[in-house]
Protein backbone atom coordinates (compact mmCIF):
# COMPACT_ATOMS: atom_id res chain seq x y z
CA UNK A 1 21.78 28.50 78.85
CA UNK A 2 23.92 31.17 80.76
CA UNK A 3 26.56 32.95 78.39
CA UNK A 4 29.77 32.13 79.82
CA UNK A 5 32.30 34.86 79.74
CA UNK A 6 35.59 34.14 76.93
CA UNK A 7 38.80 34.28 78.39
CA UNK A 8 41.70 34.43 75.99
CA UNK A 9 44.25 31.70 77.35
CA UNK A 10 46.92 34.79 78.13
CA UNK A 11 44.41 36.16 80.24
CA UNK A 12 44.43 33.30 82.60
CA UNK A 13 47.93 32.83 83.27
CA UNK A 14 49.29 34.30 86.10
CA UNK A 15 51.88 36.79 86.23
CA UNK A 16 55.37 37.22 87.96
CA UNK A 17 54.16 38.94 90.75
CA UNK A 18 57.77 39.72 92.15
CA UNK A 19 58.74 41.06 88.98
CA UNK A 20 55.45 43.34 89.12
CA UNK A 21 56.09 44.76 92.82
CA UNK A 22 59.92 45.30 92.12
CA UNK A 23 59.12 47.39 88.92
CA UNK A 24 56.30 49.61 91.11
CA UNK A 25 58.67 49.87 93.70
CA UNK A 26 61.77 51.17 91.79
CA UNK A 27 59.16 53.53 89.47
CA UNK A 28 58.28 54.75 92.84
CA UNK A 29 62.16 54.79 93.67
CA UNK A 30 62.79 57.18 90.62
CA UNK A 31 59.79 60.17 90.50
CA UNK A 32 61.52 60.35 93.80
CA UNK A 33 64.65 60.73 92.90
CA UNK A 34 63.36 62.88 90.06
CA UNK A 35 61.38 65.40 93.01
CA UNK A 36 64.86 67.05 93.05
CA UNK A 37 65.24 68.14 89.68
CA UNK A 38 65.70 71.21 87.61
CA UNK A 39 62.16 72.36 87.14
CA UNK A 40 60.87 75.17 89.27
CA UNK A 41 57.10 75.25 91.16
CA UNK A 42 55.80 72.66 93.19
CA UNK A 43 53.02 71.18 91.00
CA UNK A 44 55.58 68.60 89.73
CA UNK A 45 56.87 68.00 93.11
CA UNK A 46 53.40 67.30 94.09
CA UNK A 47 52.50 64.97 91.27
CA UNK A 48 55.38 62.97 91.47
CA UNK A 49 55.38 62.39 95.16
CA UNK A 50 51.66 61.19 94.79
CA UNK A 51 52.04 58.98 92.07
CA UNK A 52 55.40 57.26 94.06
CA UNK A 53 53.02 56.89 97.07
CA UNK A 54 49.96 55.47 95.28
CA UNK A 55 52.21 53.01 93.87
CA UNK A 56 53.90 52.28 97.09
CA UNK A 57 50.07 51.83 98.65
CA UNK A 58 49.08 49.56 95.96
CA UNK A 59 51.62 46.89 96.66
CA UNK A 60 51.46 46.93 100.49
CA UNK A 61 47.38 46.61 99.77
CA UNK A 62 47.95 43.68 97.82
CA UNK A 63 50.66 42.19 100.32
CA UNK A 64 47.84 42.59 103.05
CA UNK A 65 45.12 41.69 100.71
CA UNK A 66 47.13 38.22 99.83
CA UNK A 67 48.53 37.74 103.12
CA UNK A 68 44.85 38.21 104.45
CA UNK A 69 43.17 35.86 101.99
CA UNK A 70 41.30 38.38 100.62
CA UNK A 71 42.42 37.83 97.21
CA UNK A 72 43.53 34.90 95.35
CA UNK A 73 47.54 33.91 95.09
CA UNK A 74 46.81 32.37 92.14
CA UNK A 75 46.75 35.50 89.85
């Protein structure tokens, strides 16, 4: 017999997916509002504006992703 993998029952619940693009969107909101700080050099500028933009990428991927049916819209 095949070994079936365990799932606890949290792990099959779906999440607030809203919830989860508002909060990547407004983290990307503030490291941008953060790129005009008080620190000198450009290595944090740099950081924090590719961090904002991978976040930004990762929920229009999954918009296209879902809207394609290239992923499930149950999780």
């Amino acid at each position: 017999m095949a070994e079936e993998p365990v799932y606890a029952p949290d792990q099959l619940k779906p999440g607030n997916r809203k919830l989860a693009r508002i909060g990547a969107l407004g983290s990307a909101a503030v490291m941008v509002m953060f790129f005009w700080g008080n620190h000198e050099g450009n290595t944090e500028n740099l950081w924090l504006l590719i961090i904002a933009l991978l976040l930004v990428l990762a929920v229009v991927a999954d918009t296209v992703l879902r809207r394609n049916g290239l992923k499930p819209n149950d999780q």
